[in-house]
Structures are given as C-alpha cells and as structure tokens.
Protein backbone atom coordinates (compact mmCIF):
# COMPACT_ATOMS: atom_id res chain seq x y z
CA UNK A 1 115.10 265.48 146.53
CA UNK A 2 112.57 263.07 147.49
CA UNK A 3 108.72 262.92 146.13
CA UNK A 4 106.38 264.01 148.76
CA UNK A 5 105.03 260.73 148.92
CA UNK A 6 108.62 258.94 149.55
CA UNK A 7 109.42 261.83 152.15
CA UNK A 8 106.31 260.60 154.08
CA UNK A 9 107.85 257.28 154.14
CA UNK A 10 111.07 258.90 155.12
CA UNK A 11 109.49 260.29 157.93
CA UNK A 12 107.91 257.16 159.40
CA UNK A 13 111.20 255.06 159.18
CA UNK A 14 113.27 257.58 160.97
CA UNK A 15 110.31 258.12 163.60
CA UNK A 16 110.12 254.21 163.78
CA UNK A 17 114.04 254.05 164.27
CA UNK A 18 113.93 256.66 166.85
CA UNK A 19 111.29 254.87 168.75
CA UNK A 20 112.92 251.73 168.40
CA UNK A 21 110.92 249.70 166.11
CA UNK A 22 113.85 248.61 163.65
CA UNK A 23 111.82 246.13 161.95
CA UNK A 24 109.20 248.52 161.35
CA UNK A 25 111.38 251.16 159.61
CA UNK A 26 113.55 248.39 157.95
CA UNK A 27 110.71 246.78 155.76
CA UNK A 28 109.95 250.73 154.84
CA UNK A 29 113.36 252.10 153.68
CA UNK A 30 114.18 248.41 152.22
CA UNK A 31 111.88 249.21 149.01
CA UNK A 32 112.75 252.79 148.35
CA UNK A 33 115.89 253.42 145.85
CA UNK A 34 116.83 256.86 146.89
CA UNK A 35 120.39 257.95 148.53
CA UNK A 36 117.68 259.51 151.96
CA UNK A 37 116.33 255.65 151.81
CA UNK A 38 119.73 253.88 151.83
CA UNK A 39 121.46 256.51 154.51
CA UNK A 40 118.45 255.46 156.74
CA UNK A 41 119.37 251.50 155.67
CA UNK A 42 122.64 252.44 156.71
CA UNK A 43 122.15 253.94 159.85
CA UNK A 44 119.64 251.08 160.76
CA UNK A 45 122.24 248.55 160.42
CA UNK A 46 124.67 250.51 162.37
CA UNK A 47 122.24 250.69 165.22
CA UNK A 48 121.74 246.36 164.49
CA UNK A 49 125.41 245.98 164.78
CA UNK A 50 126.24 244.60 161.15
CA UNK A 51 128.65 246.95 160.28
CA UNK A 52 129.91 245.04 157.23
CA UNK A 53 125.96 245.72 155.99
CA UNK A 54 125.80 249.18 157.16
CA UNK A 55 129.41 250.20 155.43
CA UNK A 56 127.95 248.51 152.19
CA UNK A 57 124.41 251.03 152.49
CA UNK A 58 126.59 253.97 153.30
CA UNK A 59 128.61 253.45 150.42
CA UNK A 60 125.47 253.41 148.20
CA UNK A 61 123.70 256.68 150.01
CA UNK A 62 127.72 258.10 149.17
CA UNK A 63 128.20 259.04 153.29
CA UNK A 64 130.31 257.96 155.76
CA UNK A 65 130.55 255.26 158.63
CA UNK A 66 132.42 257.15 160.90
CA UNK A 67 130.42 260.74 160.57
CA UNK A 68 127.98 260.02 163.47
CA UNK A 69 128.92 258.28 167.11
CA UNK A 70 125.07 258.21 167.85
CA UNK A 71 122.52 256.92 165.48
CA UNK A 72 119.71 258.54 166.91
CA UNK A 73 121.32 262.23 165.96
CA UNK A 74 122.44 260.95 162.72
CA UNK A 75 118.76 260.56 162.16
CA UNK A 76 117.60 263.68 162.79
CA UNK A 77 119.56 265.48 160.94
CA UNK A 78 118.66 263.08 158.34
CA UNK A 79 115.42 263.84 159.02
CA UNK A 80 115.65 268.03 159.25
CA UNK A 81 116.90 267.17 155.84
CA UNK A 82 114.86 265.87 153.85
C-alpha cells in the first residue's frame, strides 16, 4: 500500500490522465517505483497507443493488457483503490 505522500501523487496522475493531460501525469508516475505507479504507466501508454510499452509496464505492476477496453474506467478503479 502506498505512503500517503505517493497516494497524493497517485491521485494527481490519474486526475491528470482523466482530464487528458498525459504529459502531466506521465512525468509524475515515471519516478515512483510502486506496482499503483507502473499500472498507471501502463494504462498511460495504452491510452498513447504504444502497446509494446504499455504490455512491458503491465507486466511490471503484475496486471493485464486485456482487463480494461476503456482506460478512463481502468483508472478509476485504480484510483477507488488505492
């Protein structure tokens, strides 16, 4: 389970996601080392359309691909779960 202070982050890369600032939420979850942080990585790469990159982050967060059609649900329940 995430630190409070990483969940915070957490919480501003999926809102930044979600409101379609990728860049935004990339530079966030692209320094944090946690399985939330690369799931988020994941899904962010998904939604950029390099799924060889976004197979390679789900791998590390230990998910799947081919769970979620729609990124923006796949974050919120990433998100209701933290």
């Amino acid at each position: 389970m995430p630190g409070s202070q990483e969940k915070e982050l957490l919480n501003q890369a999926i809102d930044f996601a979600i409101n379609d600032s990728w860049e935004a939420s990339h530079k966030i979850v692209q320094d944090l080392h946690s399985a939330k942080a690369y799931w988020i990585h994941a899904v962010l790469h998904k939604i950029e359309g390099d799924e060889f990159n976004s197979r390679y982050w789900y791998e590390r967060a230990q998910q799947s691909f081919e769970v979620y059609n729609d990124p923006k649900q796949e974050l919120t329940f990433i998100q209701n779960n933290l």
